[in-house]
N, C-alpha and C. Protein backbone atom coordinates (compact mmCIF):
# COMPACT_ATOMS: atom_id res chain seq x y z
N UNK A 1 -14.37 -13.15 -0.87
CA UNK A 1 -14.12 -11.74 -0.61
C UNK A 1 -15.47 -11.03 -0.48
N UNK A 2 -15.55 -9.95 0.46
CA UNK A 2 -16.65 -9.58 1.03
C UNK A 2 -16.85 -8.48 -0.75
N UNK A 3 -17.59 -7.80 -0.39
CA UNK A 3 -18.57 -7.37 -2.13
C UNK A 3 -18.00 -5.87 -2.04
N UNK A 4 -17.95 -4.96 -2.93
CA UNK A 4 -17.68 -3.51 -3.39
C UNK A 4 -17.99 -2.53 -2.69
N UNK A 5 -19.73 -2.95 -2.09
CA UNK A 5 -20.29 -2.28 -1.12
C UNK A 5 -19.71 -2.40 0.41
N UNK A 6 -19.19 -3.76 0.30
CA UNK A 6 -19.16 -3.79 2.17
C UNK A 6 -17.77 -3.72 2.21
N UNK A 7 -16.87 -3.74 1.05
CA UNK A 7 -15.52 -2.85 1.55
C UNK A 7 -15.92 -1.43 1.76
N UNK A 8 -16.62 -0.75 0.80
CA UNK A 8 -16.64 0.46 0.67
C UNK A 8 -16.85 1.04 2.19
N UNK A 9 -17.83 0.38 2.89
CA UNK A 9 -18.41 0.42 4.41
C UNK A 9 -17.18 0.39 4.93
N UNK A 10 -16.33 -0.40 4.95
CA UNK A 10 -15.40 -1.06 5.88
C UNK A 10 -14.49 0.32 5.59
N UNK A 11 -13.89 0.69 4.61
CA UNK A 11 -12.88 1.51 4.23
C UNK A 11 -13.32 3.19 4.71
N UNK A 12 -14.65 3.56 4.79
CA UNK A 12 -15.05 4.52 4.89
C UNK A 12 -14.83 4.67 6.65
N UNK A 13 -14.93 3.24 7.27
CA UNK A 13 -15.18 3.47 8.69
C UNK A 13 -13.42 3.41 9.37
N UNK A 14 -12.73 2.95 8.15
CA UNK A 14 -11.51 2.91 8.93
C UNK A 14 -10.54 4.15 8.81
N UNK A 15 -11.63 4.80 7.57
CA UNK A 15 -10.00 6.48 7.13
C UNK A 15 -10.86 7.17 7.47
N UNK A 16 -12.29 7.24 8.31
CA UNK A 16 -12.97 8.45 8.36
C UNK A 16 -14.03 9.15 7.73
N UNK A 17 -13.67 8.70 6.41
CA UNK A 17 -14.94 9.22 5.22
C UNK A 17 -14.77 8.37 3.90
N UNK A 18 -15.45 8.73 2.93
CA UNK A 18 -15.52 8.25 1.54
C UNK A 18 -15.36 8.71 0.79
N UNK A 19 -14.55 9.11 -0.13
CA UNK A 19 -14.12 9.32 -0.85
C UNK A 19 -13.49 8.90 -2.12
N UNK A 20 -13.34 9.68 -3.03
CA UNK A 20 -12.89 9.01 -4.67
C UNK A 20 -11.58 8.03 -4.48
N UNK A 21 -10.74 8.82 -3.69
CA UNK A 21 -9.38 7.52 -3.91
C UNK A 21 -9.73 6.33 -2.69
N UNK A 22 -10.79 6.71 -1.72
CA UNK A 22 -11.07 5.33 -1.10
C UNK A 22 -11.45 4.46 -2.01
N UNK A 23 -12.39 4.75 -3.12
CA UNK A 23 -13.01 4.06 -4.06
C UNK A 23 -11.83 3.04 -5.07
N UNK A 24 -11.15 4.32 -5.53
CA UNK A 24 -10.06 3.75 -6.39
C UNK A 24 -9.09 2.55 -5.48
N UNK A 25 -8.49 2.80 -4.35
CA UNK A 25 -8.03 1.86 -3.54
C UNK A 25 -8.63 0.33 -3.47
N UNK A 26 -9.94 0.38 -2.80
CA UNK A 26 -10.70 -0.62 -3.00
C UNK A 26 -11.14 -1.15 -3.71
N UNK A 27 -11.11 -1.03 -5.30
CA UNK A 27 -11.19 -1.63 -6.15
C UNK A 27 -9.86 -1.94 -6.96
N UNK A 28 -8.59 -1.38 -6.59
CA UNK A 28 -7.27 -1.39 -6.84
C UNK A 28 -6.73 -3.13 -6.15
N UNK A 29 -7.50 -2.65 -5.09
CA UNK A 29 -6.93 -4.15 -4.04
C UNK A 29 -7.81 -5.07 -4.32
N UNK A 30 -8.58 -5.01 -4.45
CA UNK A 30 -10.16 -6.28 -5.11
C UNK A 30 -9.46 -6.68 -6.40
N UNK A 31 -9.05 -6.20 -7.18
CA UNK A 31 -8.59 -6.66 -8.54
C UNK A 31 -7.27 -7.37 -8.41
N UNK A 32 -6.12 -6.81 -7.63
CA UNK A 32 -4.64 -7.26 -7.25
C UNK A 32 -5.13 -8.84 -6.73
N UNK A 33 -6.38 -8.88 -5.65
CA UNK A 33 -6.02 -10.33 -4.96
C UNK A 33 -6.80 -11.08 -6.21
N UNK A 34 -7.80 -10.46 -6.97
CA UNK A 34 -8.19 -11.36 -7.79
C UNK A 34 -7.42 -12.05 -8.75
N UNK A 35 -6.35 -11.26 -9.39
CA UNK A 35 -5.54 -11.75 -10.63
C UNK A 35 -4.57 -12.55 -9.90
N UNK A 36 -4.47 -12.25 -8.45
CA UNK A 36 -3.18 -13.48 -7.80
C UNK A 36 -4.35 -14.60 -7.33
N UNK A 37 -5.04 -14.68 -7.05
CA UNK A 37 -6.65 -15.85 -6.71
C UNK A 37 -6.06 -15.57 -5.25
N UNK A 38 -6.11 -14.39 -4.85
CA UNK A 38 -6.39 -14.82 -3.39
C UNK A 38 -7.85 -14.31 -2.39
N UNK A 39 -8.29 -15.36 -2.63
CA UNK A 39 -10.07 -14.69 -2.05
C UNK A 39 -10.42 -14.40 -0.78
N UNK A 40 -9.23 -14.68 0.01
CA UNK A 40 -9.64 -14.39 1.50
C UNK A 40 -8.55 -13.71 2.44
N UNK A 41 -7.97 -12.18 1.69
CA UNK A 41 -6.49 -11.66 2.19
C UNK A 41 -7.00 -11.64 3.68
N UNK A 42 -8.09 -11.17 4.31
CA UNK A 42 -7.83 -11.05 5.68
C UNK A 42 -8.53 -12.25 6.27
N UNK A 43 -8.74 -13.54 5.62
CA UNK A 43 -8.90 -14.51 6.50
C UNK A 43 -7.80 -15.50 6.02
N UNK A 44 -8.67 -16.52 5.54
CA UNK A 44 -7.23 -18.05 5.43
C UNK A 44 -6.27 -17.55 4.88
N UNK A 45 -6.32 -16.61 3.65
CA UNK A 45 -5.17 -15.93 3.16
C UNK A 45 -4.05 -14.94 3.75
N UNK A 46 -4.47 -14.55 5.13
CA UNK A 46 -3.54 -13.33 5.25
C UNK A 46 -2.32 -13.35 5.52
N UNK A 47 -1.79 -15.02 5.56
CA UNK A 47 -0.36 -14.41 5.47
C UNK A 47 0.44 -14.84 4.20
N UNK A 48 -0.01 -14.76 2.89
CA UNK A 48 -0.06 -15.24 1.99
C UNK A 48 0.41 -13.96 1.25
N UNK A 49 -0.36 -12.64 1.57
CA UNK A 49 0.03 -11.38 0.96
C UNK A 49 0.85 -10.35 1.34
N UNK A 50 2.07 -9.75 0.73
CA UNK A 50 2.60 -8.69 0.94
C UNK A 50 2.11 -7.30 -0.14
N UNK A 51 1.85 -6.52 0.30
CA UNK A 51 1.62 -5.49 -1.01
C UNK A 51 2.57 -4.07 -0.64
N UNK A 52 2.96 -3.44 -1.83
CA UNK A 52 3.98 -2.31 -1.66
C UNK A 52 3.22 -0.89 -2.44
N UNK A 53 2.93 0.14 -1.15
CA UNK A 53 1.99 1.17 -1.71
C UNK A 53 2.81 2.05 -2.18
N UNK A 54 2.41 3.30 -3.19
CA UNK A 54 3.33 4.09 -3.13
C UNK A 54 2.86 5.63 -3.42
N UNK A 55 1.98 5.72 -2.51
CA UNK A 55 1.67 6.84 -2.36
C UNK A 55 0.59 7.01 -0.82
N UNK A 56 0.95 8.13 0.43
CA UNK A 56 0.51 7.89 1.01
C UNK A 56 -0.94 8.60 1.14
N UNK A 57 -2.11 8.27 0.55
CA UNK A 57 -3.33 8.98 0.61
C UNK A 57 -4.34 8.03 0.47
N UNK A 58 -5.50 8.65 0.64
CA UNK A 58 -6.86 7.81 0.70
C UNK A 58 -7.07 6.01 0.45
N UNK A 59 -5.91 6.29 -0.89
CA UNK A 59 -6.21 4.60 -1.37
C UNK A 59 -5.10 3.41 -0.59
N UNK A 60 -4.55 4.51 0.16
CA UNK A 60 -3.55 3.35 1.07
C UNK A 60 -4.77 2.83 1.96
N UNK A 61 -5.20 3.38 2.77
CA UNK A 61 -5.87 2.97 3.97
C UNK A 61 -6.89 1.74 3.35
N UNK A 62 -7.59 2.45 2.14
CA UNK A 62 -8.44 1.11 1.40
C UNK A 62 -8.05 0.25 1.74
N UNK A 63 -6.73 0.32 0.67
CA UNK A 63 -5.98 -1.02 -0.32
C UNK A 63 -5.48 -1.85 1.11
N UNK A 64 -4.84 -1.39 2.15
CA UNK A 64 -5.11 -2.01 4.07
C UNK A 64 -6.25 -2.87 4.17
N UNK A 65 -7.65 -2.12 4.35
CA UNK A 65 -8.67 -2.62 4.65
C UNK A 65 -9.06 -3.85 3.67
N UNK A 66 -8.84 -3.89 2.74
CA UNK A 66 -9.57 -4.92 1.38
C UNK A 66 -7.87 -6.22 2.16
N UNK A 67 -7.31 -5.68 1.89
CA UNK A 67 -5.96 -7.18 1.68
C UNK A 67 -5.53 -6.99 3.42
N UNK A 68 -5.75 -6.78 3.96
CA UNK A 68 -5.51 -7.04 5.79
C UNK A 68 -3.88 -6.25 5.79
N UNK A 69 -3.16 -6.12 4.77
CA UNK A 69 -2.15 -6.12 4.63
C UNK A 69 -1.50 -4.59 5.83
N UNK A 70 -0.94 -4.43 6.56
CA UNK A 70 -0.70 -3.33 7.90
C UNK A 70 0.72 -3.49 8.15
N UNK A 71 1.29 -1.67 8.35
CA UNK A 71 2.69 -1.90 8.53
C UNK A 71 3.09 -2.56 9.76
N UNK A 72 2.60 -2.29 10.94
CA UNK A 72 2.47 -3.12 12.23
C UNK A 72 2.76 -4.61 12.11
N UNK A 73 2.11 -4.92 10.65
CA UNK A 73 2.53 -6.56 10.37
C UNK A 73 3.48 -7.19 9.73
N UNK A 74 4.24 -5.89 9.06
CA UNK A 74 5.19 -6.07 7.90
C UNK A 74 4.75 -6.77 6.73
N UNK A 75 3.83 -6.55 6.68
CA UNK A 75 2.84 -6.98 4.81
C UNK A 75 2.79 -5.76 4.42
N UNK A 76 2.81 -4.44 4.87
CA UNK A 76 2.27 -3.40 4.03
C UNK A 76 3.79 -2.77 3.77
N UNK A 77 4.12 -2.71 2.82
CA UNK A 77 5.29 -1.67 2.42
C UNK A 77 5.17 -0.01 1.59
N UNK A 78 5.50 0.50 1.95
CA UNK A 78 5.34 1.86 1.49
C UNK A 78 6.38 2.37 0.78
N UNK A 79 6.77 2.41 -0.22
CA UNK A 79 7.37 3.58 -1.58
C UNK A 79 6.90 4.87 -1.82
N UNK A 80 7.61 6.06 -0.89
CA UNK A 80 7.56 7.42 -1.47
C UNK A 80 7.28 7.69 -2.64
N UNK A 81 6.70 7.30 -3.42
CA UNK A 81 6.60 7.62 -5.23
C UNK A 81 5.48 8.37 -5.52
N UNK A 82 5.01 9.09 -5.03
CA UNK A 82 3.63 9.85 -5.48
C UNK A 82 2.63 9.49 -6.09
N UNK A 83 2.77 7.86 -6.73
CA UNK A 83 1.74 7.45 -7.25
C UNK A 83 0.44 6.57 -6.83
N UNK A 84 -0.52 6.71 -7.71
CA UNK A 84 -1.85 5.96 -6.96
C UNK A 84 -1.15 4.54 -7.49
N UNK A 85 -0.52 3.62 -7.37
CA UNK A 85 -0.15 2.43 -7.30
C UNK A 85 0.39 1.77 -6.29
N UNK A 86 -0.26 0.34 -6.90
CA UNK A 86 0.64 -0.65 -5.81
C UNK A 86 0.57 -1.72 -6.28
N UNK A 87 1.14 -2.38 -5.76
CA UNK A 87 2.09 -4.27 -6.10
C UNK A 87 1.53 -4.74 -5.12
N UNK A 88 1.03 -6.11 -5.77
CA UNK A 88 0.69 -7.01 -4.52
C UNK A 88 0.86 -8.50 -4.79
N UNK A 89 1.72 -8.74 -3.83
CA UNK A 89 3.31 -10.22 -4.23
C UNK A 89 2.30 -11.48 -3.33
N UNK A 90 2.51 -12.61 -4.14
CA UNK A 90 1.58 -13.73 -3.40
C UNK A 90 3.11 -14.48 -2.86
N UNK A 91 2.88 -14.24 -1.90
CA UNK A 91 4.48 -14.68 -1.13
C UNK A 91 4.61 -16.52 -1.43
N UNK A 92 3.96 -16.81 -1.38
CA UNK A 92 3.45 -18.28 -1.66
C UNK A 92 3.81 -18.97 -3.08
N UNK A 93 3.02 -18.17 -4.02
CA UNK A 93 3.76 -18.48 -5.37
C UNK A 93 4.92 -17.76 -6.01
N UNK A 94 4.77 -16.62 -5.12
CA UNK A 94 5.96 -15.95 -5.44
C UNK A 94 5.63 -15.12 -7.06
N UNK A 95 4.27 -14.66 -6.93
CA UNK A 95 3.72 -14.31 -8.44
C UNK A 95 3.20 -12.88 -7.85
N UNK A 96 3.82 -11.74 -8.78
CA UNK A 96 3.54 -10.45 -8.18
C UNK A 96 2.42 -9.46 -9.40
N UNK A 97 1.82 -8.97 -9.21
CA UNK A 97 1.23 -7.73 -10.02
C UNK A 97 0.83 -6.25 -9.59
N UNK A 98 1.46 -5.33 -10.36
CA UNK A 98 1.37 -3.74 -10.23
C UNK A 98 0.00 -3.36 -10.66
N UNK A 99 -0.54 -2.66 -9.99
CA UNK A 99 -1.67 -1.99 -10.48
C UNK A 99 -1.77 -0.75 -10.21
N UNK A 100 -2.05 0.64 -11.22
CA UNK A 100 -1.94 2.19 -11.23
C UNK A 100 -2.93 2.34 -11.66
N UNK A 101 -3.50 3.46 -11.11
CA UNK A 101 -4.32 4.18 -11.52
C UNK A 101 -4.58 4.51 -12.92
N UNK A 102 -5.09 4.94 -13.82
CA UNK A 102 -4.99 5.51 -15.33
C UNK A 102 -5.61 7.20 -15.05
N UNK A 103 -4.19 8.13 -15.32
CA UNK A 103 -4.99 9.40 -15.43
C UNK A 103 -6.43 9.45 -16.24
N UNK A 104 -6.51 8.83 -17.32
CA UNK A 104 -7.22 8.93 -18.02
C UNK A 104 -8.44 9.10 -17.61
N UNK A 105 -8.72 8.01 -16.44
CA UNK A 105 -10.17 7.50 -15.38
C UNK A 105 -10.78 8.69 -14.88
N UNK A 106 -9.94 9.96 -14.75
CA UNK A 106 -10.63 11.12 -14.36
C UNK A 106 -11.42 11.84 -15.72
N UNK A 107 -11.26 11.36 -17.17
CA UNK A 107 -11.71 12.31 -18.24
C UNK A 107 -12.86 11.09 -18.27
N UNK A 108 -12.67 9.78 -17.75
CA UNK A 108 -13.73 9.06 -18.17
C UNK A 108 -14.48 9.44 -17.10
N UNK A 109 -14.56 9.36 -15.69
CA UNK A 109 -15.48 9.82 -14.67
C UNK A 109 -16.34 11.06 -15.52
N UNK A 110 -15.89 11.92 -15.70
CA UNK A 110 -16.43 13.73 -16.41
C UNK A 110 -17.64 12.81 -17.62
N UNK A 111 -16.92 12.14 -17.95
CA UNK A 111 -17.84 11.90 -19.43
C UNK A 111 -18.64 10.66 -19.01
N UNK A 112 -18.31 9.41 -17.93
CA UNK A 112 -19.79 8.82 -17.51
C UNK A 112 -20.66 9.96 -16.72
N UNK A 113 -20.37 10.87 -16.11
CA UNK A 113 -21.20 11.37 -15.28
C UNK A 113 -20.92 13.02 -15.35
N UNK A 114 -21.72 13.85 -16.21
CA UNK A 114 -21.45 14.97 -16.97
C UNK A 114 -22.57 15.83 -15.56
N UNK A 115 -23.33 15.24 -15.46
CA UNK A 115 -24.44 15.81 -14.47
C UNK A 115 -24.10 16.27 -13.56
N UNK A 116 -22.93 15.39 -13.03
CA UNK A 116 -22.94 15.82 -11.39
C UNK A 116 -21.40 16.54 -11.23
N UNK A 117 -21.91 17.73 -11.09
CA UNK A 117 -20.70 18.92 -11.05
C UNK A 117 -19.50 18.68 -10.12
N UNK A 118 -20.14 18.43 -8.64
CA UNK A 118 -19.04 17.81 -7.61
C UNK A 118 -18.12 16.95 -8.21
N UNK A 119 -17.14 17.22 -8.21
CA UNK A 119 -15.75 16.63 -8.89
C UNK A 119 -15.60 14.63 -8.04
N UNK A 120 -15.38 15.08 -6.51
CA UNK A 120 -15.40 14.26 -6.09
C UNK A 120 -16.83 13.07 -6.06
N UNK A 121 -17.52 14.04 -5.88
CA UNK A 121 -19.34 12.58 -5.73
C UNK A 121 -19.00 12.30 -7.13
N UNK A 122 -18.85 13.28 -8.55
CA UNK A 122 -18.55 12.61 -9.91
C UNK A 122 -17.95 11.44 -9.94
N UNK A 123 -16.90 11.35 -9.32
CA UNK A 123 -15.59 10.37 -9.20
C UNK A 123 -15.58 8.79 -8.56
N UNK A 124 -16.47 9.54 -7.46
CA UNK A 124 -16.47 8.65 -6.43
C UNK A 124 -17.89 7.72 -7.29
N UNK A 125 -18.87 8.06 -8.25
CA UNK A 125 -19.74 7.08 -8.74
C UNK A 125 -19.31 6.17 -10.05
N UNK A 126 -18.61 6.92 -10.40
CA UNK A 126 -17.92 6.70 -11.71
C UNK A 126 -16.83 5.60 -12.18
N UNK A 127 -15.95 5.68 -10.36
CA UNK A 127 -15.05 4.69 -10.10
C UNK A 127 -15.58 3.50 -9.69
N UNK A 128 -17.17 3.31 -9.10
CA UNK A 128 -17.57 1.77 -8.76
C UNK A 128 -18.08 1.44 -9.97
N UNK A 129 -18.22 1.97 -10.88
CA UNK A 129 -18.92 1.07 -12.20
C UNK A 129 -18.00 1.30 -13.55
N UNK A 130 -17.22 2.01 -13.81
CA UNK A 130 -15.87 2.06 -15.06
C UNK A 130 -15.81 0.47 -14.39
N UNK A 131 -15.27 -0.12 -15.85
CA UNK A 131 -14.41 -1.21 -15.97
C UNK A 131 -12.64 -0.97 -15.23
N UNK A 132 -12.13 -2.14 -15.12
CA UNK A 132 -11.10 -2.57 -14.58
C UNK A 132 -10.52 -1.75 -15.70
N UNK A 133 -10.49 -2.09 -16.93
CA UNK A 133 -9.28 -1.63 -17.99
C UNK A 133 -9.00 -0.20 -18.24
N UNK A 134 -10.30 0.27 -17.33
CA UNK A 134 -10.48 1.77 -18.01
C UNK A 134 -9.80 2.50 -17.08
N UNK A 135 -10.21 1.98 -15.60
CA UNK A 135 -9.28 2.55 -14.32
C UNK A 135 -7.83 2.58 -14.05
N UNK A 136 -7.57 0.95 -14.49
CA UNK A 136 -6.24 0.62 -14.20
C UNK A 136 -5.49 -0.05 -15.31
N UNK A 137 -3.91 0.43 -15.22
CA UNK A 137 -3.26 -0.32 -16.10
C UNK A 137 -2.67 -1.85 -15.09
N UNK A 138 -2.32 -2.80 -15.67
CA UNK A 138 -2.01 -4.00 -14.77
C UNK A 138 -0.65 -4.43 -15.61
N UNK A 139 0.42 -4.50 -15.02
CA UNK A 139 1.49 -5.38 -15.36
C UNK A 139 2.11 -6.27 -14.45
N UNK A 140 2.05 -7.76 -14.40
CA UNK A 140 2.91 -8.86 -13.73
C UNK A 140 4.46 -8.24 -13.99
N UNK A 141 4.67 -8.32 -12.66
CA UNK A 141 6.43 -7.89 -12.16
C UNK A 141 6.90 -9.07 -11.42
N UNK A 142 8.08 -8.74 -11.38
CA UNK A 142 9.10 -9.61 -10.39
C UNK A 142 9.44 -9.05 -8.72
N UNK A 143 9.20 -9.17 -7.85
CA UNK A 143 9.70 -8.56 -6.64
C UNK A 143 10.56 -9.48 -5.95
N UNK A 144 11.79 -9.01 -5.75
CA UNK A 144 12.39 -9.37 -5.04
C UNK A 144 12.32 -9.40 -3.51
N UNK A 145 12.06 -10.31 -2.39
CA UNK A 145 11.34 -9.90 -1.05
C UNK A 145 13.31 -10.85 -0.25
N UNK A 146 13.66 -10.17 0.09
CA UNK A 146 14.42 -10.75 1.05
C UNK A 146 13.74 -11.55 2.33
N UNK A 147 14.40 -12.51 2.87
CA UNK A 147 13.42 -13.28 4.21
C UNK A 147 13.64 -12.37 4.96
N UNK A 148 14.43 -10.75 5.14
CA UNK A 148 13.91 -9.68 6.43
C UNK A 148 13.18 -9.38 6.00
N UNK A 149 12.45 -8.99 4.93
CA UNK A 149 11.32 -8.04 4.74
C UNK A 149 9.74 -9.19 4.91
N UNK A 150 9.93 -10.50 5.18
CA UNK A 150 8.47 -10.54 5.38
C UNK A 150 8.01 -10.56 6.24
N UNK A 151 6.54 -10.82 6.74
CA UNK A 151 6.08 -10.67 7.84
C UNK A 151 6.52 -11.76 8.66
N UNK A 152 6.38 -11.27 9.84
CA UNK A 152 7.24 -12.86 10.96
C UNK A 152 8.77 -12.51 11.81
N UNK A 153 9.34 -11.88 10.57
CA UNK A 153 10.72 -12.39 10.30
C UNK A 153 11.25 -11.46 11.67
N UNK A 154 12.26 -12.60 12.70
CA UNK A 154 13.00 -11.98 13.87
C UNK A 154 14.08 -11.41 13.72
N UNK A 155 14.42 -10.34 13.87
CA UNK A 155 16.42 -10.33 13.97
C UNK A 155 16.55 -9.53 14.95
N UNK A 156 18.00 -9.44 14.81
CA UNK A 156 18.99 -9.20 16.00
C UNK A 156 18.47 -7.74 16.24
N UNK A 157 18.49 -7.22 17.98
CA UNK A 157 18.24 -5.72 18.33
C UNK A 157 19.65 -5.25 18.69
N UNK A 158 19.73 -4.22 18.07
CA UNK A 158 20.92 -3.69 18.55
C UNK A 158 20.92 -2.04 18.93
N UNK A 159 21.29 -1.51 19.73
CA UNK A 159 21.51 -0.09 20.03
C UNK A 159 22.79 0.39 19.45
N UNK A 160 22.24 2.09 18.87
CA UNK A 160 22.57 2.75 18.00
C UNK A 160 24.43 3.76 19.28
N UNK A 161 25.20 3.19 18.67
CA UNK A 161 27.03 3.56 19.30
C UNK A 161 26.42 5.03 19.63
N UNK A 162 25.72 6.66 18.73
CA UNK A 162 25.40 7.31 19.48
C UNK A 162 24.14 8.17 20.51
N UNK A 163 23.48 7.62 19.99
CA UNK A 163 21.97 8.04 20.89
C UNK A 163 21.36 6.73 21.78
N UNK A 164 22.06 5.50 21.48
CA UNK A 164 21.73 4.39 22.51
C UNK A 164 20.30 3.84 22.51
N UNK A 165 19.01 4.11 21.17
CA UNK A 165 18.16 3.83 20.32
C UNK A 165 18.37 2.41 19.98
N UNK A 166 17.69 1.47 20.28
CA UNK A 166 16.97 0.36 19.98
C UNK A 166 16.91 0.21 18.02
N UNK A 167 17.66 -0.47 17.26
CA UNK A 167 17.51 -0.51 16.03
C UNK A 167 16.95 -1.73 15.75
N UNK A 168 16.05 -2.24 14.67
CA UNK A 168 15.56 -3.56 14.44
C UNK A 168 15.79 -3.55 12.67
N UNK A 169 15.88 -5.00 12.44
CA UNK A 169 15.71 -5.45 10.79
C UNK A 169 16.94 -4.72 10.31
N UNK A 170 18.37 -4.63 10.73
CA UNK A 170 19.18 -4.44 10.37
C UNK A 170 19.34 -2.75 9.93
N UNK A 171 18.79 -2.61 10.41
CA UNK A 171 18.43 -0.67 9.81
C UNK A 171 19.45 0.45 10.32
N UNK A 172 20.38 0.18 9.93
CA UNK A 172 22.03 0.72 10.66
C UNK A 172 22.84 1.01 9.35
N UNK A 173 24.05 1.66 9.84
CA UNK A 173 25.10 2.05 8.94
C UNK A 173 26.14 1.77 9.78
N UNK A 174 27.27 1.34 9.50
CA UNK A 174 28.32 1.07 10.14
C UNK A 174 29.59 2.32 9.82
N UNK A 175 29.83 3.32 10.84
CA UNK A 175 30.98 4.50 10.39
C UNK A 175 31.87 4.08 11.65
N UNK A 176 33.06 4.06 10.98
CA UNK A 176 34.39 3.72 11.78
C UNK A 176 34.03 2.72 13.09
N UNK A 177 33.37 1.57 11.88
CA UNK A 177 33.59 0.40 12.99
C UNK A 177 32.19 0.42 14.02
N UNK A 178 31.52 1.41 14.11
CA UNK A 178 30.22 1.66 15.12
C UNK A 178 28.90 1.58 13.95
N UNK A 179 28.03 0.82 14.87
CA UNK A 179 26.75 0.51 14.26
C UNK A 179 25.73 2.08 14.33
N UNK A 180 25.60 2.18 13.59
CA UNK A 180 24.81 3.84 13.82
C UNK A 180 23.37 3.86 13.25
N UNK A 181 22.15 4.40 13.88
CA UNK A 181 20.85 4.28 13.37
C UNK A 181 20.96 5.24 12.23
N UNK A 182 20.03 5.39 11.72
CA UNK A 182 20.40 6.39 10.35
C UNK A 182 20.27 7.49 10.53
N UNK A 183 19.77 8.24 11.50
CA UNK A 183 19.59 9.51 12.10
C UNK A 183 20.79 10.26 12.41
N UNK A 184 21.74 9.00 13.09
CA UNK A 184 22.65 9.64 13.67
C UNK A 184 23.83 9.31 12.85
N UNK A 185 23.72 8.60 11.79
CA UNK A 185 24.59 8.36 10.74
C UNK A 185 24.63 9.59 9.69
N UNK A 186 23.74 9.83 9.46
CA UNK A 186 23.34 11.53 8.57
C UNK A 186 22.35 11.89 9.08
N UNK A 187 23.00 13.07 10.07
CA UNK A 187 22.05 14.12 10.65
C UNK A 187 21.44 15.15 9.93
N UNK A 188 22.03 15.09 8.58
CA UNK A 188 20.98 16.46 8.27
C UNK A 188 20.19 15.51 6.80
N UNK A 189 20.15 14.68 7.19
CA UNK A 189 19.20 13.57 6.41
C UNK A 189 17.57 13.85 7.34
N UNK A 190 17.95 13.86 8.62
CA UNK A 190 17.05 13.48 9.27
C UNK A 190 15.45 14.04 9.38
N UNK A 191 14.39 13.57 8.98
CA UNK A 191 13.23 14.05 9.20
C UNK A 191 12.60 15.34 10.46
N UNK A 192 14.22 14.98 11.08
CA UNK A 192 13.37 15.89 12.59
C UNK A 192 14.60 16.49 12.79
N UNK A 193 14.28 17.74 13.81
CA UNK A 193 15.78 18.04 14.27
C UNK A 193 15.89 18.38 15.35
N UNK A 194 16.72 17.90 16.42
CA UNK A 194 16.33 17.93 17.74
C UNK A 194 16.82 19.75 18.06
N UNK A 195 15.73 20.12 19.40
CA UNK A 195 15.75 21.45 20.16
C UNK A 195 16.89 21.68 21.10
């Protein structure tokens, strides 16, 4: 695995800038492949890892860049949960571990680095040198991965009985007998609303 610094490079060039939760990300995902031994997520390893983010900000794009892991590929899964955590499942052994943030890491940033007023430059120095234990809590979990959810996996296309939408990976509701995308299964579910 490439070093702290040359993710940091890598992560900064892929979200735009640098920042504290780029930091936290990239050392979130450096630690996940370490405790599963996987030393090379975006080379011999990459199809070895699935990881499930759950929060969408700074440390997603990292925790991408460090484990190759991309929704485009179906390795990266995303959980609405607001939190700086994520799971990262060695599809292979089938051996998973959570890793979160520790609120705490922000009273320890203040107190390694009292000098530097900027909240974020505080943060952002504080998070490459705190210990693992101090940043993050770590618990081995169980994930359940169905064979649709991994990467690879083909299934059937089917169009949606009312808007005639292309559905994939089974992502339908069935009402009176018609396959329906979820949009048009609950419309006022829907993220958007047509003009």
């Amino acid at each position: 695995m490439q070093t702290l610094d040359e993710l940091l490079i890598d992560a900064a060039a892929a979200h735009g800038h640098l920042c504290a939760g780029q930091v936290l990300g990239v050392r979130m995902a450096m630690l996940g492949c370490a405790r599963l031994g996987i030393d090379d997520p975006r080379g011999k390893d990459r199809k070895r890892l699935v990881t499930f983010v759950e929060i969408d900000r700074c440390a997603t794009d990292a925790i991408g860049v460090v484990t190759g892991c991309r929704l485009g590929k179906r390795a990266l899964k995303f959980r609405d949960w607001g939190k700086m955590a994520a799971t990262f499942v060695d599809v292979e052994t089938n051996r998973a571990i959570r890793i979160s943030a520790l609120e705490s890491s922000k009273d320890a940033a203040r107190e390694l680095h009292p000098e530097i007023e900027n909240k974020n430059q505080q943060q952002m120095l504080a998070y490459r040198e705190l210990s693992d234990d101090i940043l993050f809590r770590e618990e081995w979990v169980r994930v359940a991965l169905d064979a649709k959810e991994f990467p690879g996996y083909k299934s059937e296309r089917i169009a949606c009985a009312v808007c005639g939408e292309g559905i994939n990976y089974e992502r339908y509701t069935v009402r009176a007998g018609k396959k329906l995308c979820y949009g048009c299964a609950t419309p006022e579910d829907r993220y958007y609303q047509t003009l």
